[in-house]
C-alpha atoms as a PDB file:
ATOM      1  CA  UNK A   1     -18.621  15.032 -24.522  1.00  0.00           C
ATOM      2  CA  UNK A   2     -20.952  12.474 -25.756  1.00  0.00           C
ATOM      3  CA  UNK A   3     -22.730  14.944 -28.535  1.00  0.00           C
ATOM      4  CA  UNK A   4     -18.901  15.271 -29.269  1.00  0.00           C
ATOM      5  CA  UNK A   5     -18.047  11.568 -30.127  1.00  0.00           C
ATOM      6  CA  UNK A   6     -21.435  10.710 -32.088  1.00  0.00           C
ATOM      7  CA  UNK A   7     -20.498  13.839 -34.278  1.00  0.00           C
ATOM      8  CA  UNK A   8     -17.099  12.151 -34.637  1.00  0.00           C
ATOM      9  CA  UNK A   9     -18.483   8.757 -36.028  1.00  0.00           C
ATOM     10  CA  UNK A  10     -21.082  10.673 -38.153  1.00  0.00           C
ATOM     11  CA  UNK A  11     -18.045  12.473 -39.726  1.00  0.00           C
ATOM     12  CA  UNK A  12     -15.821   9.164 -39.921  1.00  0.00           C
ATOM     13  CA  UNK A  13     -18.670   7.570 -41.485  1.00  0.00           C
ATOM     14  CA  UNK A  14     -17.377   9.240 -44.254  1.00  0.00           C
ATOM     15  CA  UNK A  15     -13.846   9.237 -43.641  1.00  0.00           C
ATOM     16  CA  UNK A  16     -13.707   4.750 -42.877  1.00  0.00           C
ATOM     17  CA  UNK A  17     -10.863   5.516 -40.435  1.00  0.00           C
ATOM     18  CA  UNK A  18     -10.613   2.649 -38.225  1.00  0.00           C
ATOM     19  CA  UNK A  19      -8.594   4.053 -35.722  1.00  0.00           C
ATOM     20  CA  UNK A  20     -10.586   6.860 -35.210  1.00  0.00           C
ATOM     21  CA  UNK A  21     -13.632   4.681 -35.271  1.00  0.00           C
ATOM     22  CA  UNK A  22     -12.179   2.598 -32.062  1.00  0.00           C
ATOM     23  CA  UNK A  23     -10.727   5.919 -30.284  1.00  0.00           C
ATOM     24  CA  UNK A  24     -14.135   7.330 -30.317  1.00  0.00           C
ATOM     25  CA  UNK A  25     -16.212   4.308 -29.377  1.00  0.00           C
ATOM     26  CA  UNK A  26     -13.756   3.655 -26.122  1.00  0.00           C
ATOM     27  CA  UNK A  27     -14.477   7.129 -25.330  1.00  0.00           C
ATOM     28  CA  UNK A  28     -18.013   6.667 -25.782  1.00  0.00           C
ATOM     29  CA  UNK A  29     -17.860   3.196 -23.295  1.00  0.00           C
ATOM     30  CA  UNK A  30     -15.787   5.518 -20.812  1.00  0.00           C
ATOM     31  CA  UNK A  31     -18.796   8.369 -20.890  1.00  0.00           C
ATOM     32  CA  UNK A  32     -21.887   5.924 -20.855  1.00  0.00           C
ATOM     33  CA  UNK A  33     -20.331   4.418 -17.540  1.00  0.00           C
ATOM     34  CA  UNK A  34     -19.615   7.562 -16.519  1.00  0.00           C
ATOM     35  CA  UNK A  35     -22.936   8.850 -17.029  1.00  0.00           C
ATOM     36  CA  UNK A  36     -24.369   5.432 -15.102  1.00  0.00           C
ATOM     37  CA  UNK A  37     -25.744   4.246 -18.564  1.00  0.00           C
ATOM     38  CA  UNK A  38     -24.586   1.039 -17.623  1.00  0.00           C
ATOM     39  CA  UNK A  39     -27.299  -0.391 -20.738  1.00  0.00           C
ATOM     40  CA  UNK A  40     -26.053   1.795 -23.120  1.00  0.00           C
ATOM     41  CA  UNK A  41     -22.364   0.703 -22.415  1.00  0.00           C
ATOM     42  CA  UNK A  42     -22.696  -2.927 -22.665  1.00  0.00           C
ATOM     43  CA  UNK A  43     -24.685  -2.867 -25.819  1.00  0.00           C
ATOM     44  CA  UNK A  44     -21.920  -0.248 -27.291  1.00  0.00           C
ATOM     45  CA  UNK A  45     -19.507  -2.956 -25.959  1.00  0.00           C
ATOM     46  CA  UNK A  46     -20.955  -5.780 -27.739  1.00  0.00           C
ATOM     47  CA  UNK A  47     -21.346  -4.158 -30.930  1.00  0.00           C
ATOM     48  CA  UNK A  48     -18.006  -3.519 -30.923  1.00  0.00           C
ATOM     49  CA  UNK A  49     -16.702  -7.077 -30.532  1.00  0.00           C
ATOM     50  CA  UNK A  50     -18.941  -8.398 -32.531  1.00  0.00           C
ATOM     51  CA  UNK A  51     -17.738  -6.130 -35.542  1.00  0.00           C
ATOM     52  CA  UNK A  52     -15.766  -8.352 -37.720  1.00  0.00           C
ATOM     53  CA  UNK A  53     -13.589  -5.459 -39.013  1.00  0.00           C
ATOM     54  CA  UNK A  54     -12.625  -4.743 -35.725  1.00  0.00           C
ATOM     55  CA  UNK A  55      -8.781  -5.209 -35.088  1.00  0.00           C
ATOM     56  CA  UNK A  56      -7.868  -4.038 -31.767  1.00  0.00           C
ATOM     57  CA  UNK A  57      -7.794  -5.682 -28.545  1.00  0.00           C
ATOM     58  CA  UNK A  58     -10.645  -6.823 -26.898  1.00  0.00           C
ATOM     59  CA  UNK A  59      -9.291  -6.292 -22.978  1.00  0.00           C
ATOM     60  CA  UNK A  60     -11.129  -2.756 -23.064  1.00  0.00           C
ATOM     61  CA  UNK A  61     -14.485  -3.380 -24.496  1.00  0.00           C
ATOM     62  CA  UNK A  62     -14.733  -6.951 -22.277  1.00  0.00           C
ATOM     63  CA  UNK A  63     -13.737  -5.008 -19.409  1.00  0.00           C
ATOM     64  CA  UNK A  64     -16.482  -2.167 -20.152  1.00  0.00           C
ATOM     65  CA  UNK A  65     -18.946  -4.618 -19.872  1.00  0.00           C
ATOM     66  CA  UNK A  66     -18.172  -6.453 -16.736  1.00  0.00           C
ATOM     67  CA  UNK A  67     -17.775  -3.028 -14.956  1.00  0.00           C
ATOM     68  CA  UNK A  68     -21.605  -2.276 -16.302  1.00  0.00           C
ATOM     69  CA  UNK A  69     -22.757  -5.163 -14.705  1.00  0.00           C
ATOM     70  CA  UNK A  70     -20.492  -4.992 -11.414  1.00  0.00           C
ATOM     71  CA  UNK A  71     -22.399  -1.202 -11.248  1.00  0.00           C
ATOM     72  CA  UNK A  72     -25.598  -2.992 -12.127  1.00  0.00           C
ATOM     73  CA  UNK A  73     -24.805  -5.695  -9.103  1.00  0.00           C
ATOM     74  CA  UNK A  74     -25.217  -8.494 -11.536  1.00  0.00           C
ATOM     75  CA  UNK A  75     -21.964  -9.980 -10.143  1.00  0.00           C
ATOM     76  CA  UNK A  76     -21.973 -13.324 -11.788  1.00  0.00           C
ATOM     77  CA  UNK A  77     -22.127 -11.936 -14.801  1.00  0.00           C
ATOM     78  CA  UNK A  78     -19.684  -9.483 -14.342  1.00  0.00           C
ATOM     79  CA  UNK A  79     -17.133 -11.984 -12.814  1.00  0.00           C
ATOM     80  CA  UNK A  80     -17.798 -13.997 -16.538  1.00  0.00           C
ATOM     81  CA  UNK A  81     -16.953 -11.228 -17.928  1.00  0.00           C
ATOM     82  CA  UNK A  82     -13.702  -9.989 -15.789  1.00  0.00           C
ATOM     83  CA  UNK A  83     -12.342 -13.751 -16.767  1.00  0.00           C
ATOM     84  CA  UNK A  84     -13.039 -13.078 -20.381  1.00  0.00           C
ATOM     85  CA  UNK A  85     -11.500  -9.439 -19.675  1.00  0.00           C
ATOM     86  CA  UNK A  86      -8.196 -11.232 -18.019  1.00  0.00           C
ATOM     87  CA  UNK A  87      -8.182 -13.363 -21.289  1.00  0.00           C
ATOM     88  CA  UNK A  88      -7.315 -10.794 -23.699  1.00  0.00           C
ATOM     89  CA  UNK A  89      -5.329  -8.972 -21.142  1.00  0.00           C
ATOM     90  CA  UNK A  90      -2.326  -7.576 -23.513  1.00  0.00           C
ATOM     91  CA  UNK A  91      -0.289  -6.990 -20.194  1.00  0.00           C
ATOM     92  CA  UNK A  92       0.681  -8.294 -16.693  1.00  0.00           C
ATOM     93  CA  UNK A  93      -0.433  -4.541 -15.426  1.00  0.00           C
ATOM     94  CA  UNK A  94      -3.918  -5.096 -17.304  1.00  0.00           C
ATOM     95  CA  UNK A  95      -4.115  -8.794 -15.821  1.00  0.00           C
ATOM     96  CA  UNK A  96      -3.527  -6.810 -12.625  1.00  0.00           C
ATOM     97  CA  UNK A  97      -6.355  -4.423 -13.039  1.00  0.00           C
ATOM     98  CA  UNK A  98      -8.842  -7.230 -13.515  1.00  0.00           C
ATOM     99  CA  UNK A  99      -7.884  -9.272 -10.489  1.00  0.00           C
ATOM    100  CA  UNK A 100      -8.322  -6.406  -8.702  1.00  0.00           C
ATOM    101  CA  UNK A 101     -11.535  -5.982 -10.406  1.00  0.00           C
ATOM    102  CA  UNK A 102     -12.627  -9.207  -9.689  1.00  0.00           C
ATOM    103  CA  UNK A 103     -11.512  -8.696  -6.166  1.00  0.00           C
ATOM    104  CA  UNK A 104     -13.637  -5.873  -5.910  1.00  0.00           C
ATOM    105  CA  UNK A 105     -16.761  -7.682  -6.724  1.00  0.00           C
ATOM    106  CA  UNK A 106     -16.250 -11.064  -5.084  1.00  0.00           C
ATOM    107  CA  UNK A 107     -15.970  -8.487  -1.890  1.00  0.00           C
ATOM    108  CA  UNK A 108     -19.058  -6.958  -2.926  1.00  0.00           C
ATOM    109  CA  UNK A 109     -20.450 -10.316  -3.186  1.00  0.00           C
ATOM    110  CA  UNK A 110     -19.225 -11.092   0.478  1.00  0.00           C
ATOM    111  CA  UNK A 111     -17.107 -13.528  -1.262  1.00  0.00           C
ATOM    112  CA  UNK A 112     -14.295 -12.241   1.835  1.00  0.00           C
ATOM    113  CA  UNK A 113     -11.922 -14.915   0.776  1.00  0.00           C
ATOM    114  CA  UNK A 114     -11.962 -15.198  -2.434  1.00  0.00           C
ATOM    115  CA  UNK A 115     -11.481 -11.190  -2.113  1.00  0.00           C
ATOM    116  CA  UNK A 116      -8.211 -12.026   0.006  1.00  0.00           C
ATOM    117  CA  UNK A 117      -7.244 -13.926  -2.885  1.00  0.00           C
ATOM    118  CA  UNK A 118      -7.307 -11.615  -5.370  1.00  0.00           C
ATOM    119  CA  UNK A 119      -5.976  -8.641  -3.474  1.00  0.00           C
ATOM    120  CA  UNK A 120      -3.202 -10.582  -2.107  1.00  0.00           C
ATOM    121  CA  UNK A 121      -2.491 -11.936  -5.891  1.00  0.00           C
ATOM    122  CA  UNK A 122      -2.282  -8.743  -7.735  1.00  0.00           C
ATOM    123  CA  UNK A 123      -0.310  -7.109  -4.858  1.00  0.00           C
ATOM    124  CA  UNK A 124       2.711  -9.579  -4.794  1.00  0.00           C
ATOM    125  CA  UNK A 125       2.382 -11.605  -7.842  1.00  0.00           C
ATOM    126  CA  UNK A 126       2.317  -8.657 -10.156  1.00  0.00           C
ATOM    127  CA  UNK A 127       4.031  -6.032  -7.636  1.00  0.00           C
ATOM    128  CA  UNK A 128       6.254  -5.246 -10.458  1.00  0.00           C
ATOM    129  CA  UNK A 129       4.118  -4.042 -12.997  1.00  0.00           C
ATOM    130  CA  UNK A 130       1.753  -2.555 -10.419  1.00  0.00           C
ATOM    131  CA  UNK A 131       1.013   1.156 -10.449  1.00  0.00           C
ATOM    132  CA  UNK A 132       1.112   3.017  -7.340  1.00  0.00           C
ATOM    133  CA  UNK A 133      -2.869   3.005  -7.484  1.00  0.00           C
ATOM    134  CA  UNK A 134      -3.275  -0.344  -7.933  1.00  0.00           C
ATOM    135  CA  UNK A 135      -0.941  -1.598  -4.724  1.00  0.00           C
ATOM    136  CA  UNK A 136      -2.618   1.722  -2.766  1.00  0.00           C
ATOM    137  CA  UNK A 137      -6.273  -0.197  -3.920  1.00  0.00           C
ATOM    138  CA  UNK A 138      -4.462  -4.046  -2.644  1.00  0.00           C
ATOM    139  CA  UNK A 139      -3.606  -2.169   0.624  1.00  0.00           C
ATOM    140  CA  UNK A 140      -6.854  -0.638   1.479  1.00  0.00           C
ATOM    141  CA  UNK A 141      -8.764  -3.412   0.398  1.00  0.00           C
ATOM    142  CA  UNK A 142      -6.881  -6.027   2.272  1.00  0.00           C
ATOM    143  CA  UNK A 143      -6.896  -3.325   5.339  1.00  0.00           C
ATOM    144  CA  UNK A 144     -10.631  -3.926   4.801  1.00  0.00           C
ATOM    145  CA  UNK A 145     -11.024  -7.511   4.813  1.00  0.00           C
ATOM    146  CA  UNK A 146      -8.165  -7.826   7.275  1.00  0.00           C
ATOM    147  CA  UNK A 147     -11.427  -5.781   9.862  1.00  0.00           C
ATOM    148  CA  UNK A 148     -13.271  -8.282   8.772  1.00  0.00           C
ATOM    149  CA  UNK A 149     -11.500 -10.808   9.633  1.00  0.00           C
ATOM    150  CA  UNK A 150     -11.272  -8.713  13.577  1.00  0.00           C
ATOM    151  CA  UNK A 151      -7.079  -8.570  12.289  1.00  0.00           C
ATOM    152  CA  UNK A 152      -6.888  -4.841  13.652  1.00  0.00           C
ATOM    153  CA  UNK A 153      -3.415  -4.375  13.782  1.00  0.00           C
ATOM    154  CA  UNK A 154      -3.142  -6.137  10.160  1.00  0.00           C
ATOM    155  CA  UNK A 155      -6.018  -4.144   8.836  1.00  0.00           C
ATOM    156  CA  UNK A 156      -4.729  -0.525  10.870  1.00  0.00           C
ATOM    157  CA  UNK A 157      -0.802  -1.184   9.101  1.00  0.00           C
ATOM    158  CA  UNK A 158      -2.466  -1.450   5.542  1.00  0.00           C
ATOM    159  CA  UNK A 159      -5.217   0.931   5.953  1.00  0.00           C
ATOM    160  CA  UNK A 160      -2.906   3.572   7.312  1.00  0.00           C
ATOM    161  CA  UNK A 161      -0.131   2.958   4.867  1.00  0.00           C
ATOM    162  CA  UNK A 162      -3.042   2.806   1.732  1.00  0.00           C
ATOM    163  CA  UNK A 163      -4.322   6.355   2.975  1.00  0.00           C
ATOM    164  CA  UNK A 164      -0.573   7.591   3.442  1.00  0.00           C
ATOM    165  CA  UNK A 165       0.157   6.815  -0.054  1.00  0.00           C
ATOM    166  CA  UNK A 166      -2.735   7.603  -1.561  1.00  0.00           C
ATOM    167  CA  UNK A 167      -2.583  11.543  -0.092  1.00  0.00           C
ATOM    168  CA  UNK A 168       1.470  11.083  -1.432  1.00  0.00           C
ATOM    169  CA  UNK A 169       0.066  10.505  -4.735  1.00  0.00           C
ATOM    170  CA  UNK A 170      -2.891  13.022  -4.704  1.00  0.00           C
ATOM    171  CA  UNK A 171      -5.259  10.229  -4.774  1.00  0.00           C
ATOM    172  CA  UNK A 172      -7.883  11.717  -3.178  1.00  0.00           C
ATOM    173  CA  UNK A 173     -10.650   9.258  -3.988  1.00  0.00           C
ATOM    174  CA  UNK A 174      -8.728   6.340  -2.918  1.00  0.00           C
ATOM    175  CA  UNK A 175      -7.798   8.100  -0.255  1.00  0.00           C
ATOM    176  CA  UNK A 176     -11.247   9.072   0.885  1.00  0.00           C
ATOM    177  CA  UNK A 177     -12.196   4.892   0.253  1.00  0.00           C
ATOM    178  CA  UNK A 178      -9.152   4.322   2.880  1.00  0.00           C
ATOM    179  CA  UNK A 179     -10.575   6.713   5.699  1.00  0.00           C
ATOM    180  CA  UNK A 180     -13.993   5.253   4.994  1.00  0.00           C
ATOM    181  CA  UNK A 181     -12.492   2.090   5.917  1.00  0.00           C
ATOM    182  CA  UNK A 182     -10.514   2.569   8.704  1.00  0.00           C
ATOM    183  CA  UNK A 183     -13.637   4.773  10.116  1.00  0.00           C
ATOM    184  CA  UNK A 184     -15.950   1.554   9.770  1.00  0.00           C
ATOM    185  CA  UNK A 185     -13.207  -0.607  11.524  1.00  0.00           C
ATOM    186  CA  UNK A 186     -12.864   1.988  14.498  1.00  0.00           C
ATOM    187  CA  UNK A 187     -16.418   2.763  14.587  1.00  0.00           C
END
């Protein structure tokens, strides 16, 4: 895929679309992370908002870059960067996403609380713009800390109901992150 999008931009070189321009260089972001070029993707991301002629929103590109350094374990940086990313959030669903995000790495962080805080913000404060994934993610994750806390009933409801909905919604990797949890709490 990546051979794909650099032929792209050498052909749009050409061409000056814009559009184009920004649809391939997301897709190049998503395939560097993909690919665990974690360098590659924050330098693609910073190019990008520092191009002046660059119109579009910078949620994607800021969010790219914090989830390179959450991968990288560099979680203060990324955490500067999620708040940037929640900045330019265009959405309440996309301010959503990065609180769980941020959630995600304060709990990789051992930041347990803090974690709490997040989970327990983008489940009910944004439960109406939240996709299925993201309250299935808010229920396993607070099933987690919930363990943590030694809250086993707490954490078994949520874990059980995150890995019930996530097999509902053929979400087998969340699904898979919800056994792994409930297996560490039972273990």
């Amino acid at each position: 895929a990546y051979e794909c999008y650099i032929k792209g931009l050498e052909i749009n070189d050409k061409v000056h679309d814009k559009r184009i321009d920004y649809i391939l260089k997301m897709n190049m972001l998503n395939s560097f992370y993909e690919m665990k070029k974690y360098d590659e993707s924050i330098a693609l991301a910073k190019k990008i908002i520092a191009d002046k002629e660059y119109v579009y929103d910078l949620y994607v590109p800021y969010s790219c870059i914090a989830s390179a350094y959450k991968a990288k374990e560099v979680y203060d940086t990324a955490l500067i960067y999620y708040d940037t990313t929640f900045y330019h959030a265009k959405s309440e669903r996309d301010e959503s996403r990065c609180v769980i995000n941020i959630g995600l790495t304060n709990l990789s962080m051992g930041n347990i609380e803090k974690a709490y805080d997040n989970f327990n913000t983008s489940l009910n404060e944004y439960s109406a713009v939240n996709t299925s994934e993201f309250e299935i993610i808010n229920m396993i994750y607070l099933g987690v800390i919930y363990g943590m806390r030694s809250e086993l009933d707490s954490a078994l409801l949520l874990l059980d109901k995150g890995i019930e909905m996530a097999r509902k919604n053929r979400l087998a990797k969340l699904e898979i992150e919800g056994l792994a949890g409930k297996g560490n709490l039972l273990h």
